[in-house]
PDB file of N, CA and C in Angstrom:
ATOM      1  N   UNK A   1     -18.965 -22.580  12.300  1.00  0.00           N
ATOM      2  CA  UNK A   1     -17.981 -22.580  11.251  1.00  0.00           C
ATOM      3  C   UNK A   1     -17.213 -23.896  11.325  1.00  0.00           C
ATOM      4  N   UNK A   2     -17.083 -24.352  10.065  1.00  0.00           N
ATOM      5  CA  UNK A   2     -16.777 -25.955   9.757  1.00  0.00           C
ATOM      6  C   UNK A   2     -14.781 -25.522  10.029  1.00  0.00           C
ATOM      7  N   UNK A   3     -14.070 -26.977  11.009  1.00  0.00           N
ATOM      8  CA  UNK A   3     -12.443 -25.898  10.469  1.00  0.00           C
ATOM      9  C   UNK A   3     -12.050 -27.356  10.127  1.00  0.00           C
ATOM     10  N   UNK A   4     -11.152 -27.219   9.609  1.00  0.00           N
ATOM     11  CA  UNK A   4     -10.114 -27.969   8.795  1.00  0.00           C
ATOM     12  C   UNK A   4      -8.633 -28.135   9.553  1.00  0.00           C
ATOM     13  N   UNK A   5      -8.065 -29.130   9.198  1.00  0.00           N
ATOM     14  CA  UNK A   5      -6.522 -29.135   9.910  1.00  0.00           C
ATOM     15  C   UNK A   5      -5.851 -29.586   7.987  1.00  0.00           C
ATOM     16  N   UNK A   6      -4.802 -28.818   8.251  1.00  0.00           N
ATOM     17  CA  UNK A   6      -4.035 -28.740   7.412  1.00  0.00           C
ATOM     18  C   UNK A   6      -2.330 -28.510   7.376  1.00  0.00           C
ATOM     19  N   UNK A   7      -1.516 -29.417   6.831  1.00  0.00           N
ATOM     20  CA  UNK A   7      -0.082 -29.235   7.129  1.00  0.00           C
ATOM     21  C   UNK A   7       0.235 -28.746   5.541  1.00  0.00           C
ATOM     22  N   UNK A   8       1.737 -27.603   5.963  1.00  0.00           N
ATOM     23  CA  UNK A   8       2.341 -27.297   5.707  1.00  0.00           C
ATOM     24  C   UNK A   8       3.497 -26.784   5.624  1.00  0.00           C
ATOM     25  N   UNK A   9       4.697 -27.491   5.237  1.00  0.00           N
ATOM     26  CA  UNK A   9       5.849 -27.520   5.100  1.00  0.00           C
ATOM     27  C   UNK A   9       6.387 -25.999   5.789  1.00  0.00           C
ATOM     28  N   UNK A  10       7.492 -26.155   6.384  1.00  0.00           N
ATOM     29  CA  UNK A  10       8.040 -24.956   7.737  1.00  0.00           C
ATOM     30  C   UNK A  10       8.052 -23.476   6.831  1.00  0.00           C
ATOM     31  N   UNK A  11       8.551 -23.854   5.740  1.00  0.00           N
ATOM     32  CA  UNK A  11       8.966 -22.394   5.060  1.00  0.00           C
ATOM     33  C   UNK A  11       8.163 -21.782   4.144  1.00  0.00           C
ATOM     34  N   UNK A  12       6.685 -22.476   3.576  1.00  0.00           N
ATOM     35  CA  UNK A  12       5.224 -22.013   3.595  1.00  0.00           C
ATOM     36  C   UNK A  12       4.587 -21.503   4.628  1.00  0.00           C
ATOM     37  N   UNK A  13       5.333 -21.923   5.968  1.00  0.00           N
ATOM     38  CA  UNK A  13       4.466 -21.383   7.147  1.00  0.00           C
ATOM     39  C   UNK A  13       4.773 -20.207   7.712  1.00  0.00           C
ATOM     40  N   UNK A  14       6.515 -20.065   7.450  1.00  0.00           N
ATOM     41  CA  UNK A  14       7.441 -18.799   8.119  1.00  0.00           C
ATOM     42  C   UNK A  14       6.837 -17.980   6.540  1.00  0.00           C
ATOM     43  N   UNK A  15       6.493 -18.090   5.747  1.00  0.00           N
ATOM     44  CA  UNK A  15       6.128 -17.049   4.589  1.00  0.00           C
ATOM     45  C   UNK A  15       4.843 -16.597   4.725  1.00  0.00           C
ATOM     46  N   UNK A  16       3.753 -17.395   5.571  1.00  0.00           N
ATOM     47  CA  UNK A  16       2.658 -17.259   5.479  1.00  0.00           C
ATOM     48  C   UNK A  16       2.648 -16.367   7.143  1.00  0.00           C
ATOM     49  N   UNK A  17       3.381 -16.259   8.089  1.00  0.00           N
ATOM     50  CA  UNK A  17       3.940 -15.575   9.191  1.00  0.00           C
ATOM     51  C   UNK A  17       4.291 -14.043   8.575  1.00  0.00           C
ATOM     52  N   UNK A  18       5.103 -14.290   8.030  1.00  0.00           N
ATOM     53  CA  UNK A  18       5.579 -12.988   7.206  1.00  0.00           C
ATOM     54  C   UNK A  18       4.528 -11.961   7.009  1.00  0.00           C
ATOM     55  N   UNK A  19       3.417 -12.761   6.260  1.00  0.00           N
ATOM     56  CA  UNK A  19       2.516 -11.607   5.206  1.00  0.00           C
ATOM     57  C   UNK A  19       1.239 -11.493   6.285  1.00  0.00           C
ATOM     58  N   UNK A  20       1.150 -12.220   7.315  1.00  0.00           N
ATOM     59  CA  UNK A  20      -0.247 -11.578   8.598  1.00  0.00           C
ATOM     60  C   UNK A  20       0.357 -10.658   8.855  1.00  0.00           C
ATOM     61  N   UNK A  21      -0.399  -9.868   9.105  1.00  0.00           N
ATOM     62  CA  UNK A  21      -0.506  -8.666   9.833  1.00  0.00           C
ATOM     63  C   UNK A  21      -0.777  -8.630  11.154  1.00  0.00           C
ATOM     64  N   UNK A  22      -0.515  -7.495  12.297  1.00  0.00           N
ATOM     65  CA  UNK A  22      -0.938  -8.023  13.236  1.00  0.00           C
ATOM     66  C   UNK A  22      -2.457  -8.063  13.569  1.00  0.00           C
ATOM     67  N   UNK A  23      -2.811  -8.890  14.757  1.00  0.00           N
ATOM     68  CA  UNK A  23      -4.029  -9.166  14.755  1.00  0.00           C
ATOM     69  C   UNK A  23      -4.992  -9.578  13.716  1.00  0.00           C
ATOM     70  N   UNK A  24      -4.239 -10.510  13.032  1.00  0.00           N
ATOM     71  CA  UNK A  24      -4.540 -10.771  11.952  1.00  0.00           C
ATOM     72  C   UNK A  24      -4.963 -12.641  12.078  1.00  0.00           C
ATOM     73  N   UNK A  25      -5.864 -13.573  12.015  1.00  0.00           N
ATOM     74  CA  UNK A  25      -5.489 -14.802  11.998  1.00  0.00           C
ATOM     75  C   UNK A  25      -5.147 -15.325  10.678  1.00  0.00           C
ATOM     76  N   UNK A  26      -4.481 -16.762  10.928  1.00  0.00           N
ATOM     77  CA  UNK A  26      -4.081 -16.987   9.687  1.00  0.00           C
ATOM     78  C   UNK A  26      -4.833 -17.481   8.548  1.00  0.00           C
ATOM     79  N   UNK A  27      -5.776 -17.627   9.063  1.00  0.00           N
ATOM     80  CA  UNK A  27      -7.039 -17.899   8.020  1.00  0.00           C
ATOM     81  C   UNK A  27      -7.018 -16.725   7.452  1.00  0.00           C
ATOM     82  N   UNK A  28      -7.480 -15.610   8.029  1.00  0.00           N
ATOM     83  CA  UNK A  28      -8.125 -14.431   7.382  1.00  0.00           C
ATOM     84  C   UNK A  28      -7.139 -14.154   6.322  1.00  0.00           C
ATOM     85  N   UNK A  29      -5.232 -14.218   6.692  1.00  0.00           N
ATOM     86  CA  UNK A  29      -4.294 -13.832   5.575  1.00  0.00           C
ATOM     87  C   UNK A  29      -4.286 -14.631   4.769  1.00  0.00           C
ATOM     88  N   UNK A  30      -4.523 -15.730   4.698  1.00  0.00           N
ATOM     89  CA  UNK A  30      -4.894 -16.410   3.741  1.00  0.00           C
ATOM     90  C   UNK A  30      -6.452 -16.361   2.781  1.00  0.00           C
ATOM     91  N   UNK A  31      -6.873 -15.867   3.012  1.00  0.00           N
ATOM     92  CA  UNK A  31      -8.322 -15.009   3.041  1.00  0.00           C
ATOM     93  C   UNK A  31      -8.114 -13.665   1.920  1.00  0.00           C
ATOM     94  N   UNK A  32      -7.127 -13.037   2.819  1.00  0.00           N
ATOM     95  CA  UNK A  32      -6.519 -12.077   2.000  1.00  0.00           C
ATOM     96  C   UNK A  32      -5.936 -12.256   0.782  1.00  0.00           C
ATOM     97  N   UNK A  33      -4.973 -13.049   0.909  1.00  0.00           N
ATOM     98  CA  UNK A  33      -3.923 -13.414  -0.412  1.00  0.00           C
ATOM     99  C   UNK A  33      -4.338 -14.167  -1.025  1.00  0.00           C
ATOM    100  N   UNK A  34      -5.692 -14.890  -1.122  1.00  0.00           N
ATOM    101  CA  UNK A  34      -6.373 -15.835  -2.199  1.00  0.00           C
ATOM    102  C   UNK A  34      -7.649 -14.594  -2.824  1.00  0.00           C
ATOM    103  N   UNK A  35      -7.644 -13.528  -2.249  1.00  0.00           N
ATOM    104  CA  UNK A  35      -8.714 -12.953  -2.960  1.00  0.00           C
ATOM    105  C   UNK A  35      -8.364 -12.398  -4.268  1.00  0.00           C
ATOM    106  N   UNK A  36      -8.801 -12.215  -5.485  1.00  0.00           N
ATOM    107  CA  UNK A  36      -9.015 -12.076  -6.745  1.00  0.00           C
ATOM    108  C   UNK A  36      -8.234 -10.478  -7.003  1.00  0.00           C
ATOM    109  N   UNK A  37      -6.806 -10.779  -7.818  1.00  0.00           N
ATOM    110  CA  UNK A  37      -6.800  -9.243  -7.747  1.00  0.00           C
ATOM    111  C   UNK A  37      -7.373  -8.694  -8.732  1.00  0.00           C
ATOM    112  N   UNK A  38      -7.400  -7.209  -8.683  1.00  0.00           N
ATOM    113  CA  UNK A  38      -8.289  -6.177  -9.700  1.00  0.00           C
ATOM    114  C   UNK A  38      -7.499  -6.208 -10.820  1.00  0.00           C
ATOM    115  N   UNK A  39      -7.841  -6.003 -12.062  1.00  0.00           N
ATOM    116  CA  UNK A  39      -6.853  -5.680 -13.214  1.00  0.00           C
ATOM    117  C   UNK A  39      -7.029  -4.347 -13.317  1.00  0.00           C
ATOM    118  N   UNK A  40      -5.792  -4.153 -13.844  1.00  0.00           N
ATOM    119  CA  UNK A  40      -5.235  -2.759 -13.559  1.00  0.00           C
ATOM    120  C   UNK A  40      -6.509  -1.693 -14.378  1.00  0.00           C
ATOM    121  N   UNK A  41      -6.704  -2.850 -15.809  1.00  0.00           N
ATOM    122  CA  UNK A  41      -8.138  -1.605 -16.793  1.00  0.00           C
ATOM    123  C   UNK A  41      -9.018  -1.383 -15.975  1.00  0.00           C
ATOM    124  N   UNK A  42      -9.173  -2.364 -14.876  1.00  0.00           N
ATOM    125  CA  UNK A  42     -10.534  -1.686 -13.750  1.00  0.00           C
ATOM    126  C   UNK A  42     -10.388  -0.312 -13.805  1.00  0.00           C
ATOM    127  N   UNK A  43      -8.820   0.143 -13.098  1.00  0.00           N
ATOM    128  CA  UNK A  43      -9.007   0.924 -12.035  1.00  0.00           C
ATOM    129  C   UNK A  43      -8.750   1.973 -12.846  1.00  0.00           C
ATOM    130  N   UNK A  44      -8.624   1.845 -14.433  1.00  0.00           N
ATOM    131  CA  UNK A  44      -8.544   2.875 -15.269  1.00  0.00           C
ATOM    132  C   UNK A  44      -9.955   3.175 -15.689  1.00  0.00           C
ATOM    133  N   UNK A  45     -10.682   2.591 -15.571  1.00  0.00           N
ATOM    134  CA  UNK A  45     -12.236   3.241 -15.837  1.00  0.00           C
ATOM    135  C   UNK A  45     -12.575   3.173 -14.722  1.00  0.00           C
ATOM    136  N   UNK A  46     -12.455   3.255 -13.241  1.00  0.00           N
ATOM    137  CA  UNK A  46     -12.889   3.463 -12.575  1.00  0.00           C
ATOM    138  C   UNK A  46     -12.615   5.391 -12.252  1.00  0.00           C
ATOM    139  N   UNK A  47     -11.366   5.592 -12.845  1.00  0.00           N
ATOM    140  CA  UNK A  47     -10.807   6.883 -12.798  1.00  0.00           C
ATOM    141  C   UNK A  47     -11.085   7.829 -13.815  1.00  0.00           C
ATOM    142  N   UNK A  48     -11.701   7.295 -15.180  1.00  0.00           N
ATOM    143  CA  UNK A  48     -12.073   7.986 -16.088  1.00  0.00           C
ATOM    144  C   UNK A  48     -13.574   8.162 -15.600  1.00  0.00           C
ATOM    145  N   UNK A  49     -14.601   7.104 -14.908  1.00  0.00           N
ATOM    146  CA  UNK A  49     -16.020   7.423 -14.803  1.00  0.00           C
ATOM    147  C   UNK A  49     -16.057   8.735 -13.550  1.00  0.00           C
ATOM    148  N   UNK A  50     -14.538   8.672 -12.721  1.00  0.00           N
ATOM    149  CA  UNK A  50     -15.080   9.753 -11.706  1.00  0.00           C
ATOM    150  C   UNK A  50     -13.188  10.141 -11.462  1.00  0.00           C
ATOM    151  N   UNK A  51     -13.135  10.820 -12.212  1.00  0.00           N
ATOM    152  CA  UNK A  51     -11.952  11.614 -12.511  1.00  0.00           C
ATOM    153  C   UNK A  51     -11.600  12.485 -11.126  1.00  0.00           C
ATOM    154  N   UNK A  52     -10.457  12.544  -9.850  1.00  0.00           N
ATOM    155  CA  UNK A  52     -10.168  13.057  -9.271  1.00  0.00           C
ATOM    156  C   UNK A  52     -10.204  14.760  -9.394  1.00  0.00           C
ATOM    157  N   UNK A  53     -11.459  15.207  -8.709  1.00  0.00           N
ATOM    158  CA  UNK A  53     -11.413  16.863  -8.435  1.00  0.00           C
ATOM    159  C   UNK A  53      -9.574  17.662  -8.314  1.00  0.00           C
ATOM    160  N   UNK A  54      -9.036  18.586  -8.757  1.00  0.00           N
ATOM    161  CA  UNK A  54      -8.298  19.393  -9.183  1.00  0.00           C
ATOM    162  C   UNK A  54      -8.320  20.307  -8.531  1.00  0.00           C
ATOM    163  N   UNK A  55      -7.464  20.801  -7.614  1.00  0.00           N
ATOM    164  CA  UNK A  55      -7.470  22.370  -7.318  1.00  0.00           C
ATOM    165  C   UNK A  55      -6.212  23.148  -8.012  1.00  0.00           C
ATOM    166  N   UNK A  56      -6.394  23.236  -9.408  1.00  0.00           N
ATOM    167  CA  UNK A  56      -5.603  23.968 -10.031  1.00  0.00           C
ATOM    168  C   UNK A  56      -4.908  25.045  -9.786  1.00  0.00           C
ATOM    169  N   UNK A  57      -5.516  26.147  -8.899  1.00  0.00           N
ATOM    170  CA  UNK A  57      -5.085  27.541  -8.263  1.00  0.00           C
ATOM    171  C   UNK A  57      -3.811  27.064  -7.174  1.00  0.00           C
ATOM    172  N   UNK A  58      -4.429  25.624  -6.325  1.00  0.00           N
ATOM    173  CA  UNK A  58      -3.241  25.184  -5.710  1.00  0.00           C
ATOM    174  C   UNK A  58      -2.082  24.869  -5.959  1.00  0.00           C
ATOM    175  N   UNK A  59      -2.200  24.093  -6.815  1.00  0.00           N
ATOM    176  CA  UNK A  59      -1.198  23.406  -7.974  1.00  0.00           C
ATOM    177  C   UNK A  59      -0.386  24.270  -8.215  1.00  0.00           C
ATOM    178  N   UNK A  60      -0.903  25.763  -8.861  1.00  0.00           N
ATOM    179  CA  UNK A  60      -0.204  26.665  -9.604  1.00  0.00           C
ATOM    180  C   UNK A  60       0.983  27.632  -8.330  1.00  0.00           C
ATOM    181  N   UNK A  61       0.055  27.582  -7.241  1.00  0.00           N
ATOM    182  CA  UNK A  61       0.204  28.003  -6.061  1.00  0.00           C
ATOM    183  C   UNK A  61       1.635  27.479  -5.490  1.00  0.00           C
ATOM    184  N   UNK A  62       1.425  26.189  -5.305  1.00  0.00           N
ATOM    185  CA  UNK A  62       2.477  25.582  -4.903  1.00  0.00           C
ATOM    186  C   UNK A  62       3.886  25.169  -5.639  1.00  0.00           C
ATOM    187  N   UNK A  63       3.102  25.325  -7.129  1.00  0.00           N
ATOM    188  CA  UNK A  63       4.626  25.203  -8.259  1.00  0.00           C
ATOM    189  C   UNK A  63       5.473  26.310  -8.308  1.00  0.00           C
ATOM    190  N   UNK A  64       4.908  28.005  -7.804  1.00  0.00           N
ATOM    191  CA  UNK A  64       5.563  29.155  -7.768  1.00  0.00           C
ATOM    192  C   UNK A  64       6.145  29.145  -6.547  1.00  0.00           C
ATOM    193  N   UNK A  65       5.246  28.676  -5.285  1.00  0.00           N
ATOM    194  CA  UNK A  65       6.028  28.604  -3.876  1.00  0.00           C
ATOM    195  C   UNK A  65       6.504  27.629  -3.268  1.00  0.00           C
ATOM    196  N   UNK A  66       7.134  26.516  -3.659  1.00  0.00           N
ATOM    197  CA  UNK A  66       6.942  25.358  -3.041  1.00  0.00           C
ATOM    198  C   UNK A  66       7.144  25.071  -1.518  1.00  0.00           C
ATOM    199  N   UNK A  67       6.698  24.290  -0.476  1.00  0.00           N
ATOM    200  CA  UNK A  67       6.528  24.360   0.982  1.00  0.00           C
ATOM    201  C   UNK A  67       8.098  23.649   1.108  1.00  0.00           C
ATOM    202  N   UNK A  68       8.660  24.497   2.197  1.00  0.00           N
ATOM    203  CA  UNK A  68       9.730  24.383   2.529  1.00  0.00           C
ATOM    204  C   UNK A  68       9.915  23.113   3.503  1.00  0.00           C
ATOM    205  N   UNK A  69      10.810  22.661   3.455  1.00  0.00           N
ATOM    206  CA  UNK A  69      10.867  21.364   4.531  1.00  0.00           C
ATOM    207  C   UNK A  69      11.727  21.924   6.107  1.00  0.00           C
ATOM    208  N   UNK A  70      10.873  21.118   6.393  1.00  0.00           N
ATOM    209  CA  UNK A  70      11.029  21.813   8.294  1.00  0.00           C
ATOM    210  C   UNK A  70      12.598  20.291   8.282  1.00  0.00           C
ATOM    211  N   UNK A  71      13.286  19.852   7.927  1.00  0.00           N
ATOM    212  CA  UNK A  71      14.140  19.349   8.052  1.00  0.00           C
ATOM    213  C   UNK A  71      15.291  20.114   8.430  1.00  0.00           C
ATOM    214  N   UNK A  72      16.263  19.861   9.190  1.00  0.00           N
ATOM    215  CA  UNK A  72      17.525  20.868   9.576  1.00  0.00           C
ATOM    216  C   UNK A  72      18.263  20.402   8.306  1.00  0.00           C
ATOM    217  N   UNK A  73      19.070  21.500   8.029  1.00  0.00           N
ATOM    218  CA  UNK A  73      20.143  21.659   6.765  1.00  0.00           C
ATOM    219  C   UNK A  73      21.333  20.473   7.270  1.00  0.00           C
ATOM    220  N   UNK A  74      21.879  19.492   6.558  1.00  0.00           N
ATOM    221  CA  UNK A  74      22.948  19.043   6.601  1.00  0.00           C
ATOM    222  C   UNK A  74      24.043  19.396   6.426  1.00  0.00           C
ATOM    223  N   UNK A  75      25.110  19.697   7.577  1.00  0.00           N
ATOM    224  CA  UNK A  75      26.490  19.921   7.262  1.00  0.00           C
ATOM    225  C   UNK A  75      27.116  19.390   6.378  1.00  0.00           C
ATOM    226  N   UNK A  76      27.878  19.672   5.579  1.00  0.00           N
ATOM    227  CA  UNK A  76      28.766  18.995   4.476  1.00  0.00           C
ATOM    228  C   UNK A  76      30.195  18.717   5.162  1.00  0.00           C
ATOM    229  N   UNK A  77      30.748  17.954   5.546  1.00  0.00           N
ATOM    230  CA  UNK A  77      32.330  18.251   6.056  1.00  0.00           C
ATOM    231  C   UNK A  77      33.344  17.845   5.218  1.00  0.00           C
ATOM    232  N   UNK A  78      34.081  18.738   5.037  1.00  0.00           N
ATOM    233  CA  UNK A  78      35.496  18.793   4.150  1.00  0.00           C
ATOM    234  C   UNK A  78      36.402  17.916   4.221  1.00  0.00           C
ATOM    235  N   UNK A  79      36.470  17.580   2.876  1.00  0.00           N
ATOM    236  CA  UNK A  79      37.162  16.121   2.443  1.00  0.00           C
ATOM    237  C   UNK A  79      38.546  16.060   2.269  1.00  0.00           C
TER     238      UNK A  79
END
């Protein structure tokens, strides 16, 4: 693999720091963020050719019972 040296100004570099991920090199995020994004009509015929399966009975299931949250109740204290 052919490499290149290349400068760039400190606060292209702390931005380009920012968006790696870890274990990430900085080629590859740059790799990443130059790749081609999708337009959004893709992903609308991608969803009309294979329309997400439905479990309707669930749906209906869960709109009459909805799942309770295991969160503890918050005290309110008097103002």
């Amino acid at each position: 693999m052919t490499r290149k040296t290349i400068s760039l100004d400190i606060d292209v570099y702390r931005g380009l720091k920012q968006r790696q991920t870890r274990h990430e090199s900085l080629s590859a995020t740059l790799r990443r963020m130059l790749e081609d994004d999708k337009d959004p009509a893709d992903y609308l015929e991608e969803l009309t050719a294979n329309p997400p399966k439905v479990d309707v009975a669930l749906l209906r299931r869960r709109q009459a019972n909805p799942p309770h949250s295991f969160r503890p109740v918050r005290k309110r204290h008097a103002a």
